[in-house]
ModelCIF file with pLDDT and N, C-alpha, C, O atoms, coordinates in Angstrom:
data_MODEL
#
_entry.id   MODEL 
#
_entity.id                         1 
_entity.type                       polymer 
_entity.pdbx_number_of_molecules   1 
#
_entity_poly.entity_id                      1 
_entity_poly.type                           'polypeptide(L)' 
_entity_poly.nstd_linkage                   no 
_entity_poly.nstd_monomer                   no 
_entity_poly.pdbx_seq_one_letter_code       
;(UNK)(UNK)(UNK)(UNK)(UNK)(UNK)(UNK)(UNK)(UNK)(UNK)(UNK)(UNK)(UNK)(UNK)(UNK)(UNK)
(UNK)(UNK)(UNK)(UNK)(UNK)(UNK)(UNK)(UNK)(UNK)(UNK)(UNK)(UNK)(UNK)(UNK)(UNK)(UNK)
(UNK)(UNK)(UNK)(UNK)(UNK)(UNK)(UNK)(UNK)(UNK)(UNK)(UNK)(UNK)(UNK)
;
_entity_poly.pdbx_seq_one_letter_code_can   XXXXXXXXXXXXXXXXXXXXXXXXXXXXXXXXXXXXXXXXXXXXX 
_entity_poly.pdbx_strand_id                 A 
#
loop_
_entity_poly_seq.entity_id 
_entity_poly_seq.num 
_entity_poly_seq.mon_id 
_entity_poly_seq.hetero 
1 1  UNK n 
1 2  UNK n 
1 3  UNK n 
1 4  UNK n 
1 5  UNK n 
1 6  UNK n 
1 7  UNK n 
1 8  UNK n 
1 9  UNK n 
1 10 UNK n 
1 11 UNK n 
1 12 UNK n 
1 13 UNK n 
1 14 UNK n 
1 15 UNK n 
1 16 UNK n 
1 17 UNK n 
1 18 UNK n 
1 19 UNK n 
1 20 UNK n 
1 21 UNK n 
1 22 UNK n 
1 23 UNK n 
1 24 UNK n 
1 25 UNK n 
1 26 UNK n 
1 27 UNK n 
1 28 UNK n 
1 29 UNK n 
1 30 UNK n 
1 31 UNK n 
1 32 UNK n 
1 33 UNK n 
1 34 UNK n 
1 35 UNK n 
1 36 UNK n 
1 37 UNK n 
1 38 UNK n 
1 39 UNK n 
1 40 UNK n 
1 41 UNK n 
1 42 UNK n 
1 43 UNK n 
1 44 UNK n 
1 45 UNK n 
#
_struct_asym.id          A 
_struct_asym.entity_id   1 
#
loop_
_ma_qa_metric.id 
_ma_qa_metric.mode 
_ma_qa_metric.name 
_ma_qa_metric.software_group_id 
_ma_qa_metric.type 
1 global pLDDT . pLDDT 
2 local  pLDDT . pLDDT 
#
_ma_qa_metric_global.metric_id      1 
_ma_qa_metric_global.metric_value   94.78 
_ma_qa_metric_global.model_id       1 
_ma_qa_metric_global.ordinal_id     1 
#
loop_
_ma_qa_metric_local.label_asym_id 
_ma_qa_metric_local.label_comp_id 
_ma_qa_metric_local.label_seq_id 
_ma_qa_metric_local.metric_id 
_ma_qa_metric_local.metric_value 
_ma_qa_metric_local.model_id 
_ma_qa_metric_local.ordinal_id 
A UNK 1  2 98.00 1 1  
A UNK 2  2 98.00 1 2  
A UNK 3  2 98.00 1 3  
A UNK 4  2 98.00 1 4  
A UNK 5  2 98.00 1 5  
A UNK 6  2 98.00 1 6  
A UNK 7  2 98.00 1 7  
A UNK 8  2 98.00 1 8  
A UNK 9  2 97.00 1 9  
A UNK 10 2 97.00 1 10 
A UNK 11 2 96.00 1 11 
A UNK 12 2 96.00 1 12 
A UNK 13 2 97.00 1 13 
A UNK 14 2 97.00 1 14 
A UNK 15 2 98.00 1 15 
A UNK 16 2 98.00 1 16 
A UNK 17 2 98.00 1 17 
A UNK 18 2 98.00 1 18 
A UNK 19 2 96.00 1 19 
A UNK 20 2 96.00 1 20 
A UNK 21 2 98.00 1 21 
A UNK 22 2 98.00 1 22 
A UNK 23 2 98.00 1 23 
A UNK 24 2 98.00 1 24 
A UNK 25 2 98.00 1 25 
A UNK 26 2 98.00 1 26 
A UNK 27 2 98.00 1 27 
A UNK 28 2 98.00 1 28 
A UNK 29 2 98.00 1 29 
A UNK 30 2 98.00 1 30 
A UNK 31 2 98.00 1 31 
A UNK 32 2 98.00 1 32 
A UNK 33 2 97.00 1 33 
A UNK 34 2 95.00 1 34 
A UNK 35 2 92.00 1 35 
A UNK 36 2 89.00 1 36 
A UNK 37 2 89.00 1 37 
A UNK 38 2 85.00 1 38 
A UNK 39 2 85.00 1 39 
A UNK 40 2 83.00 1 40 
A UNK 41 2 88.00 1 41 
A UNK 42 2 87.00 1 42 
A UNK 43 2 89.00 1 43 
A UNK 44 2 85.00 1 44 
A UNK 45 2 77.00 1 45 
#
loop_
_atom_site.group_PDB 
_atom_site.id 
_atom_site.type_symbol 
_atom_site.label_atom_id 
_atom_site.label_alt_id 
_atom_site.label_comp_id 
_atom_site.label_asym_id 
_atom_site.label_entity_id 
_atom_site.label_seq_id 
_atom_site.pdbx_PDB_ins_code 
_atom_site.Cartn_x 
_atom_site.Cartn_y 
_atom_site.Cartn_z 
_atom_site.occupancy 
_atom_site.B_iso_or_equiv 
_atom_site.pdbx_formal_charge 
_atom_site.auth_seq_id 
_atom_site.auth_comp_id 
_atom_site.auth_asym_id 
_atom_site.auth_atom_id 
_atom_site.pdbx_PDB_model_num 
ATOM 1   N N  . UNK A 1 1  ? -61.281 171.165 -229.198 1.00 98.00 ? 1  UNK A N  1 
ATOM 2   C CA . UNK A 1 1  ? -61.201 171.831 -230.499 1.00 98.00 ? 1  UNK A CA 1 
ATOM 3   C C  . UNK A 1 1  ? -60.843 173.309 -230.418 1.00 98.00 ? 1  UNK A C  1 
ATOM 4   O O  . UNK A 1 1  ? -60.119 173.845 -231.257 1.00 98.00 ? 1  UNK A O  1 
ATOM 5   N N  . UNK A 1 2  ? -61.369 173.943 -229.390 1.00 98.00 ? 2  UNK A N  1 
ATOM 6   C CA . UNK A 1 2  ? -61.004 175.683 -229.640 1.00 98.00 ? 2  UNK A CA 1 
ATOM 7   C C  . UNK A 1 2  ? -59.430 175.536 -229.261 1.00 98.00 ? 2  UNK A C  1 
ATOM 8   O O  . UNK A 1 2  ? -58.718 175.737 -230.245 1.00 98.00 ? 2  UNK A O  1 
ATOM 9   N N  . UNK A 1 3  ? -58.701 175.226 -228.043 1.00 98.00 ? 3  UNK A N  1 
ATOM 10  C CA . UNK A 1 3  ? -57.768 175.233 -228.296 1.00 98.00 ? 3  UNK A CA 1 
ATOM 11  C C  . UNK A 1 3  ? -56.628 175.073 -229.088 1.00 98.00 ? 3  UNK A C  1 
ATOM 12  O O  . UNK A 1 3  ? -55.595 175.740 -229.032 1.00 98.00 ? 3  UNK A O  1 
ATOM 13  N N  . UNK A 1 4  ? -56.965 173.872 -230.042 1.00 98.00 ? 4  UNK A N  1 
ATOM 14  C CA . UNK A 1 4  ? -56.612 173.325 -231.123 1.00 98.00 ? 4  UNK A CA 1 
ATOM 15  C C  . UNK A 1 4  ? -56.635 173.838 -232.221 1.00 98.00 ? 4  UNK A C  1 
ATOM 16  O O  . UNK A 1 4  ? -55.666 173.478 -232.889 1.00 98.00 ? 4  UNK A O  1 
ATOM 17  N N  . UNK A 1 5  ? -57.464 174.696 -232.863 1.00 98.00 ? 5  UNK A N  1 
ATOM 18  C CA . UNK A 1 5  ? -57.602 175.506 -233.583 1.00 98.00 ? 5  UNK A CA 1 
ATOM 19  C C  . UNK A 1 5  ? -56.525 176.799 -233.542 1.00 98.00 ? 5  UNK A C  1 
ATOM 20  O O  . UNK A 1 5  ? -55.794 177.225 -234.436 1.00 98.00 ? 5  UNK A O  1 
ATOM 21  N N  . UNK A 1 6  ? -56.721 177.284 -232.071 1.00 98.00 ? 6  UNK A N  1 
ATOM 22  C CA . UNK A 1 6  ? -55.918 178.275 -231.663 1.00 98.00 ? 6  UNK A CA 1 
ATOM 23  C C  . UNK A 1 6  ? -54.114 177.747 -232.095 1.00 98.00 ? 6  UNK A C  1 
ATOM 24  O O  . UNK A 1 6  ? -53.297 178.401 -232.743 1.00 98.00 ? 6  UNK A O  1 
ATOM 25  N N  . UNK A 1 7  ? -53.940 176.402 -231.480 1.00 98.00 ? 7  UNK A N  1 
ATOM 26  C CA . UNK A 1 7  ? -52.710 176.216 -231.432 1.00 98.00 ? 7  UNK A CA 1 
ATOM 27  C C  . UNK A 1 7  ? -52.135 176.422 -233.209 1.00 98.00 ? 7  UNK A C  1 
ATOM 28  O O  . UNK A 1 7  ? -51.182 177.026 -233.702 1.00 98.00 ? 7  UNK A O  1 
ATOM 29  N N  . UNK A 1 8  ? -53.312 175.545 -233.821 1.00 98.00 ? 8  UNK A N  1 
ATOM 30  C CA . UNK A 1 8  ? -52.860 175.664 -235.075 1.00 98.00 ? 8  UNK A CA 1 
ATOM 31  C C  . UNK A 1 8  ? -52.730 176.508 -235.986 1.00 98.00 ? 8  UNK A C  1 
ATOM 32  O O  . UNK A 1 8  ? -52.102 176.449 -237.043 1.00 98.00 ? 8  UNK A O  1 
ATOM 33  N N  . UNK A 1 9  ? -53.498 177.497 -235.429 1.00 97.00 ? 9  UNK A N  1 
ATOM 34  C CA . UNK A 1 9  ? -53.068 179.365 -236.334 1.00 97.00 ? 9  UNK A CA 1 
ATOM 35  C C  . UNK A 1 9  ? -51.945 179.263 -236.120 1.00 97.00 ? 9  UNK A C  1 
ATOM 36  O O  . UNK A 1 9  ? -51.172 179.424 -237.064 1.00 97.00 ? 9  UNK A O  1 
ATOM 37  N N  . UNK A 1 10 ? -51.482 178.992 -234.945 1.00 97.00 ? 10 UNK A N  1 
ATOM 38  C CA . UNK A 1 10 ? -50.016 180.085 -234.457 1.00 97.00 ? 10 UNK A CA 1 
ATOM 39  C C  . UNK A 1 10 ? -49.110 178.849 -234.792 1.00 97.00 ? 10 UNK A C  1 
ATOM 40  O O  . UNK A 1 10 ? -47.992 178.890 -234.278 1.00 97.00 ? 10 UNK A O  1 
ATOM 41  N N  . UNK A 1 11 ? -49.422 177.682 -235.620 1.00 96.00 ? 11 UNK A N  1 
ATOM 42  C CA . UNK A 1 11 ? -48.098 177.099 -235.456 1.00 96.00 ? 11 UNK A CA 1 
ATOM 43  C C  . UNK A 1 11 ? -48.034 176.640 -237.364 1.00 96.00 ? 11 UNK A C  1 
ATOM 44  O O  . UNK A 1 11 ? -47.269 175.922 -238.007 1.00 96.00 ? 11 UNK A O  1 
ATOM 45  N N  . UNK A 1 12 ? -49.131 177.398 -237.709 1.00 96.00 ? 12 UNK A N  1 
ATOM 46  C CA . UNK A 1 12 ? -49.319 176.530 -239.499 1.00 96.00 ? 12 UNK A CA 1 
ATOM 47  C C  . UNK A 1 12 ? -50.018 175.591 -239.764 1.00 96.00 ? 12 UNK A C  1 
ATOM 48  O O  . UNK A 1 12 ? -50.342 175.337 -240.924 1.00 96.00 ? 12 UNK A O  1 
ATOM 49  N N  . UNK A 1 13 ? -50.421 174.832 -238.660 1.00 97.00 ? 13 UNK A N  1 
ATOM 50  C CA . UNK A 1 13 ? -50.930 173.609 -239.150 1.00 97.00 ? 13 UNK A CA 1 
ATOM 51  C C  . UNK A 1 13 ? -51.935 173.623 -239.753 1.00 97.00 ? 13 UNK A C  1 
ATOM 52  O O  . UNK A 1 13 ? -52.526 174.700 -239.675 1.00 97.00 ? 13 UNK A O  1 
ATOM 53  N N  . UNK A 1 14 ? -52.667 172.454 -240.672 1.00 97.00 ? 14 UNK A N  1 
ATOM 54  C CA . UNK A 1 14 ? -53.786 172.731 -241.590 1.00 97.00 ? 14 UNK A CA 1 
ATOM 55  C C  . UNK A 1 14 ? -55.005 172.208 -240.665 1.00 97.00 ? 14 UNK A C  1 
ATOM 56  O O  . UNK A 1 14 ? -54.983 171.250 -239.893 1.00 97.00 ? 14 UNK A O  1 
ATOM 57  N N  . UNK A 1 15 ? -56.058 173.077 -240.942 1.00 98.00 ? 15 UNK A N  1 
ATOM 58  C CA . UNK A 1 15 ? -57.321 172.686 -240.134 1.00 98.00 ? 15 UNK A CA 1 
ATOM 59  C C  . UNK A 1 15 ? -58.461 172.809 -241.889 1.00 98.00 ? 15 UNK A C  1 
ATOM 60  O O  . UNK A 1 15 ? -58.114 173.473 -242.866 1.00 98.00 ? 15 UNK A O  1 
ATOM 61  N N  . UNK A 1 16 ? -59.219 172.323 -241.837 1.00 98.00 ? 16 UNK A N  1 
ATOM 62  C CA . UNK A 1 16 ? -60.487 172.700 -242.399 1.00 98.00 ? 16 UNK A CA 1 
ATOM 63  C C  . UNK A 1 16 ? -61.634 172.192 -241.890 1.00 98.00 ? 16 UNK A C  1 
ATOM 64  O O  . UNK A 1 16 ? -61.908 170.993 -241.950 1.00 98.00 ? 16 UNK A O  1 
ATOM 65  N N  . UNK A 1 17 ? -62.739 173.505 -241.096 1.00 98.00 ? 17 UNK A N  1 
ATOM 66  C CA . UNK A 1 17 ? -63.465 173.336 -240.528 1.00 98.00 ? 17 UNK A CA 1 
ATOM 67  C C  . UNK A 1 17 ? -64.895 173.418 -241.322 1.00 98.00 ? 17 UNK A C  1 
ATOM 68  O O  . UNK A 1 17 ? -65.067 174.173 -242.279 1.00 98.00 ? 17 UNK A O  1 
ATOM 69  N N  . UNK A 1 18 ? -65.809 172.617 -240.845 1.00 98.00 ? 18 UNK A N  1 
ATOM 70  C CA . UNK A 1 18 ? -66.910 172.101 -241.763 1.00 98.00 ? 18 UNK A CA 1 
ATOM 71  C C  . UNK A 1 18 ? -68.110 172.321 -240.545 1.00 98.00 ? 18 UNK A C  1 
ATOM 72  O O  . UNK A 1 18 ? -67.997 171.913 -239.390 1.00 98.00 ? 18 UNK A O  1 
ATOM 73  N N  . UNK A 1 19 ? -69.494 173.204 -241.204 1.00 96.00 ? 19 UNK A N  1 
ATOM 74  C CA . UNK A 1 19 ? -70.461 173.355 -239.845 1.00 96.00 ? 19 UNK A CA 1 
ATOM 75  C C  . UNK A 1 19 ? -70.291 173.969 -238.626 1.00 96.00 ? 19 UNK A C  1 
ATOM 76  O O  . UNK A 1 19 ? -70.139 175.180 -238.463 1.00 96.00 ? 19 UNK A O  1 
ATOM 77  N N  . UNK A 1 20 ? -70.327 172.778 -237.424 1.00 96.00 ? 20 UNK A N  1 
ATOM 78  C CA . UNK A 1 20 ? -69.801 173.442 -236.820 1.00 96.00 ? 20 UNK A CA 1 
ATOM 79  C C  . UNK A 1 20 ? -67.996 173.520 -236.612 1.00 96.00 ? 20 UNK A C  1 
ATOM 80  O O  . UNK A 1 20 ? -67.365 174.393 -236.016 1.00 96.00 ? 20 UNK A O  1 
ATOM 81  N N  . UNK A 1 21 ? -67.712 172.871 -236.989 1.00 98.00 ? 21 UNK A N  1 
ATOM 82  C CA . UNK A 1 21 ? -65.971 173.184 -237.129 1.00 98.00 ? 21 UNK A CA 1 
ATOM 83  C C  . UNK A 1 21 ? -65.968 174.749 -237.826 1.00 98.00 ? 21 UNK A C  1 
ATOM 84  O O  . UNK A 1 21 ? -64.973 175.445 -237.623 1.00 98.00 ? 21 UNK A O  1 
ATOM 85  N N  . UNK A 1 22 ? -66.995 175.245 -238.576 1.00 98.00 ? 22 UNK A N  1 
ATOM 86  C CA . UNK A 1 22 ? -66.571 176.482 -238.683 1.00 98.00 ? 22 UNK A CA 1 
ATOM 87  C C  . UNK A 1 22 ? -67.002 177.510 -237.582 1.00 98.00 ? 22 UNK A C  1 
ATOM 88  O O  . UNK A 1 22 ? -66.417 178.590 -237.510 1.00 98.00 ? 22 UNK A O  1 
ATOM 89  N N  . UNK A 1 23 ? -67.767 177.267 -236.935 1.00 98.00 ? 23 UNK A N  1 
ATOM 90  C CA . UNK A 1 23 ? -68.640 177.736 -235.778 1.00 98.00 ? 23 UNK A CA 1 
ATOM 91  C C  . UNK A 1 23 ? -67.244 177.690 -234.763 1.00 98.00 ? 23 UNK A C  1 
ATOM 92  O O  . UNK A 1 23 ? -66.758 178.764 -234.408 1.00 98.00 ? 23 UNK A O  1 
ATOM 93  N N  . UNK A 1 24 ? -66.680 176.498 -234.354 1.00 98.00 ? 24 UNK A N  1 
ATOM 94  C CA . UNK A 1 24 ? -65.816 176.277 -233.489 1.00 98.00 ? 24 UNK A CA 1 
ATOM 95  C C  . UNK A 1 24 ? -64.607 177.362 -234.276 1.00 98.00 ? 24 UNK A C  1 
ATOM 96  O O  . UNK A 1 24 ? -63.843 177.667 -233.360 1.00 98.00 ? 24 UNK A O  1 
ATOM 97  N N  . UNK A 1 25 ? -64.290 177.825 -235.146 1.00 98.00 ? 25 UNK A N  1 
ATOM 98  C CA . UNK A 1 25 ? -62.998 178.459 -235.433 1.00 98.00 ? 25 UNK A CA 1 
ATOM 99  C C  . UNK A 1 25 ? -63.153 179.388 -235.316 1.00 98.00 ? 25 UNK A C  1 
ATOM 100 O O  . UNK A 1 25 ? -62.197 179.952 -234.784 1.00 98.00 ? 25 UNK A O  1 
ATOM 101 N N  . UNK A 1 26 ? -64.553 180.454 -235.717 1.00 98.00 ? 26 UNK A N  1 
ATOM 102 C CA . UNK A 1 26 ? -64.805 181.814 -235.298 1.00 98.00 ? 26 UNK A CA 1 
ATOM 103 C C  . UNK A 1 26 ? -65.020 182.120 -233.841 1.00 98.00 ? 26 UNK A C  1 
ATOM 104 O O  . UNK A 1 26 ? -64.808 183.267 -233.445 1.00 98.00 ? 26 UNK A O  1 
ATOM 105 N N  . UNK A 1 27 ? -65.535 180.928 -232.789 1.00 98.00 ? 27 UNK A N  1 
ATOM 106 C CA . UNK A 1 27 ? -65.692 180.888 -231.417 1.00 98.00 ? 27 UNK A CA 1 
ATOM 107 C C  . UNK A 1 27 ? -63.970 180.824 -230.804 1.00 98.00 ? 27 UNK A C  1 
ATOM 108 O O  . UNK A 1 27 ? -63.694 181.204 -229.666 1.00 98.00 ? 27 UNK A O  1 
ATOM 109 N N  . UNK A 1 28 ? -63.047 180.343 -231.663 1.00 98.00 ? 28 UNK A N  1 
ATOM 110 C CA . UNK A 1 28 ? -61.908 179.710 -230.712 1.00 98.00 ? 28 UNK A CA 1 
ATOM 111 C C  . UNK A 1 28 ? -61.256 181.138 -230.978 1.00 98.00 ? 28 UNK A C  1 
ATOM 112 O O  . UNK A 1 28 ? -60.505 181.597 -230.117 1.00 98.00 ? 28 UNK A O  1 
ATOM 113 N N  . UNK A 1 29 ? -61.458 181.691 -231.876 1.00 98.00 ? 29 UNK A N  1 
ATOM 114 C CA . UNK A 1 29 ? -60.989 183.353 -232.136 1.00 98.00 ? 29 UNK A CA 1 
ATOM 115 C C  . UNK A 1 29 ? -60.786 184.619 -231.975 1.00 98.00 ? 29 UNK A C  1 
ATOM 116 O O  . UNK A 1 29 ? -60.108 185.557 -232.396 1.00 98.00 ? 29 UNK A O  1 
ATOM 117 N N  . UNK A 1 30 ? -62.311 184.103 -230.563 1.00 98.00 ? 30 UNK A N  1 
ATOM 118 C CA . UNK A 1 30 ? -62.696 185.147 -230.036 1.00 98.00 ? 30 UNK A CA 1 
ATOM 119 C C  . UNK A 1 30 ? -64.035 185.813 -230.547 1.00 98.00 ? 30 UNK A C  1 
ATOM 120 O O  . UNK A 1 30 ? -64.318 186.893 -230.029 1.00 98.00 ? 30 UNK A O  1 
ATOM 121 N N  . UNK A 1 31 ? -64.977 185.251 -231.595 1.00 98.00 ? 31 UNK A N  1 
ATOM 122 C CA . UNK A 1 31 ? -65.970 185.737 -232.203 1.00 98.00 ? 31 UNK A CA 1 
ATOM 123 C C  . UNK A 1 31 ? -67.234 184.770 -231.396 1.00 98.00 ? 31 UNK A C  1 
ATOM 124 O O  . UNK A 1 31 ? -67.027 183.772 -230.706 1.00 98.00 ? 31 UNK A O  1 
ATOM 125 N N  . UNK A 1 32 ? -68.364 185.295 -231.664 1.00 98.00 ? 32 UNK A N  1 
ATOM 126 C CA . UNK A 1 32 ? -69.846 184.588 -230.893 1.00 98.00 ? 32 UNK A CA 1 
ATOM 127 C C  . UNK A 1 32 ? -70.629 184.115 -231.972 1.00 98.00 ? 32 UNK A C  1 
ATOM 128 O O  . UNK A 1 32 ? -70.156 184.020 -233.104 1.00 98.00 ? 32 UNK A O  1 
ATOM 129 N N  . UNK A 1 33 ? -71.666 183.845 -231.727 1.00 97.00 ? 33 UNK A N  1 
ATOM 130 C CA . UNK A 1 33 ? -72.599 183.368 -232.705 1.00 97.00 ? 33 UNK A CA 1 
ATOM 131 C C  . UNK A 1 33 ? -74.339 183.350 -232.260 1.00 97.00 ? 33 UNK A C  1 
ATOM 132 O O  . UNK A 1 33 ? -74.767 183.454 -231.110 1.00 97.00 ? 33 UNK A O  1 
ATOM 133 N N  . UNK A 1 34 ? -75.140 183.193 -233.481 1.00 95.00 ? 34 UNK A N  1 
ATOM 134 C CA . UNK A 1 34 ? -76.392 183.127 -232.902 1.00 95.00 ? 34 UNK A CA 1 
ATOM 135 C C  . UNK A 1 34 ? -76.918 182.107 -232.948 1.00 95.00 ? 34 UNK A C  1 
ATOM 136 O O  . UNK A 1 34 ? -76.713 181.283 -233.840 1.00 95.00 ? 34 UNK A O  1 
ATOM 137 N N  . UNK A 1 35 ? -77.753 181.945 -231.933 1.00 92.00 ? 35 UNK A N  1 
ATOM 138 C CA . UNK A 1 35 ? -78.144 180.485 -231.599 1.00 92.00 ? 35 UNK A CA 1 
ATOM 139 C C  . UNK A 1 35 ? -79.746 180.271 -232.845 1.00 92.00 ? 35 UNK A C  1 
ATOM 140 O O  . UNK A 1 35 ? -80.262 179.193 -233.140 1.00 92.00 ? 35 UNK A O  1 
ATOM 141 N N  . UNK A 1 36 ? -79.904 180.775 -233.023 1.00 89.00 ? 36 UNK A N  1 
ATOM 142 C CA . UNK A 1 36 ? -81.077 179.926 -234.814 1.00 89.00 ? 36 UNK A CA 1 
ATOM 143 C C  . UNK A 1 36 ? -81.251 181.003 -235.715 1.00 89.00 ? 36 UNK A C  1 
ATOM 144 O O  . UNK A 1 36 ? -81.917 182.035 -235.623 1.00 89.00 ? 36 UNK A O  1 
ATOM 145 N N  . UNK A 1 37 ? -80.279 180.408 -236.894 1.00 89.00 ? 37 UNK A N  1 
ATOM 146 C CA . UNK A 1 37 ? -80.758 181.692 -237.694 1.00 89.00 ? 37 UNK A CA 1 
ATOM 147 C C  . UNK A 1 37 ? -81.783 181.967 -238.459 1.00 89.00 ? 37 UNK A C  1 
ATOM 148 O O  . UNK A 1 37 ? -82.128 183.036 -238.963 1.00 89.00 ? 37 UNK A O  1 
ATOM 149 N N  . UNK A 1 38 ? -82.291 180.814 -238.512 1.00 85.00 ? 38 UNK A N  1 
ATOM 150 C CA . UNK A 1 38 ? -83.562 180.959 -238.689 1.00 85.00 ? 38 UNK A CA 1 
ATOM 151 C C  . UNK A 1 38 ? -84.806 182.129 -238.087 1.00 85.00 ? 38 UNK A C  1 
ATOM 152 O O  . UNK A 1 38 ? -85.663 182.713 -238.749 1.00 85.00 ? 38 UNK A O  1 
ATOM 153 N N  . UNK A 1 39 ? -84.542 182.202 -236.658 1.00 85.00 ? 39 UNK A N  1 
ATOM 154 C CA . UNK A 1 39 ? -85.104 183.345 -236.107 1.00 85.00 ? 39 UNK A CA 1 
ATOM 155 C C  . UNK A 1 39 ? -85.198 184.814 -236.519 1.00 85.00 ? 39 UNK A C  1 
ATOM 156 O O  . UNK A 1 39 ? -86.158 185.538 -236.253 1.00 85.00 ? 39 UNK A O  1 
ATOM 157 N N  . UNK A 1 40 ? -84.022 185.209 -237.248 1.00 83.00 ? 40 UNK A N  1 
ATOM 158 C CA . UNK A 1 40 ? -83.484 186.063 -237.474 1.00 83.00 ? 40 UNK A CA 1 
ATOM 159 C C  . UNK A 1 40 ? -84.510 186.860 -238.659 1.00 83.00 ? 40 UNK A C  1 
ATOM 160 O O  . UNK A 1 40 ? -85.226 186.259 -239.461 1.00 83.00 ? 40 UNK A O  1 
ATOM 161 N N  . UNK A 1 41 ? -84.421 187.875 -238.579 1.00 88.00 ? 41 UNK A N  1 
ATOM 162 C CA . UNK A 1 41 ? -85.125 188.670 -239.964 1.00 88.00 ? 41 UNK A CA 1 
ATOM 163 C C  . UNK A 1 41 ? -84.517 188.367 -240.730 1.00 88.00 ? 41 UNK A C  1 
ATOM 164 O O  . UNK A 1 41 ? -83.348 188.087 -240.464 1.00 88.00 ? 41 UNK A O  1 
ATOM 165 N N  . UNK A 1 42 ? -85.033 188.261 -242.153 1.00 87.00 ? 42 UNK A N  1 
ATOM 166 C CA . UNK A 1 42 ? -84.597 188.432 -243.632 1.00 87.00 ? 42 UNK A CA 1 
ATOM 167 C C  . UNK A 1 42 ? -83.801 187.069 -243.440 1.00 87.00 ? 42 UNK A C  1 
ATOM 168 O O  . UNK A 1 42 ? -83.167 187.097 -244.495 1.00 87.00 ? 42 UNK A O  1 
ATOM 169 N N  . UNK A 1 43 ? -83.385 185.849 -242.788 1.00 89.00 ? 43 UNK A N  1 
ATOM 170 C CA . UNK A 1 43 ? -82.562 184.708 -242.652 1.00 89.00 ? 43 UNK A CA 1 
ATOM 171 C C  . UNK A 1 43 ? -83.716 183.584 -243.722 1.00 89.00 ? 43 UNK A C  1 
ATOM 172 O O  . UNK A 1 43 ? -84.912 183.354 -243.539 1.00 89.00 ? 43 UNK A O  1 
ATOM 173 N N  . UNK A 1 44 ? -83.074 183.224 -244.488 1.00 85.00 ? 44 UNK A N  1 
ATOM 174 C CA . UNK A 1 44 ? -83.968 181.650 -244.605 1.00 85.00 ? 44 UNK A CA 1 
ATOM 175 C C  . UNK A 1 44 ? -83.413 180.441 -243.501 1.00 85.00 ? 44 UNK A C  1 
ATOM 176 O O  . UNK A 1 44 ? -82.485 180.474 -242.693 1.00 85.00 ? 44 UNK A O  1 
ATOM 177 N N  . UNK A 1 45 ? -84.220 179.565 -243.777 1.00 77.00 ? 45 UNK A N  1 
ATOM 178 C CA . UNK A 1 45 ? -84.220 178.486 -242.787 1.00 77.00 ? 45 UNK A CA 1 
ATOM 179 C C  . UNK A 1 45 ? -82.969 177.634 -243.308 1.00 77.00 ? 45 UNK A C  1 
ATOM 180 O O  . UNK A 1 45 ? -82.632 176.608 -242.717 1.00 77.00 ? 45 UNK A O  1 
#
């Protein structure tokens, strides 16, 4: 999937990512993430 994502910026193709498919598109981008956000201050569950 990250590659795939990648390929498909650069070529048009349509993706729509759902959960983690959106997780996977900000990761294939070059962006990170936190592992429970729940943990987090001020986060609801």
């Amino acid at each position: 999937t990250l590659p795939l994502v990648r390929a498909c910026v650069e070529a048009g193709q349509p993706f729509l990512g759902v959960c983690r498919g959106f997780q996977e598109v900000n990761v294939a981008m070059g962006g990170s993430l936190y592992p429970e956000i729940r943990d987090l201050p001020g986060r609801m569950n």
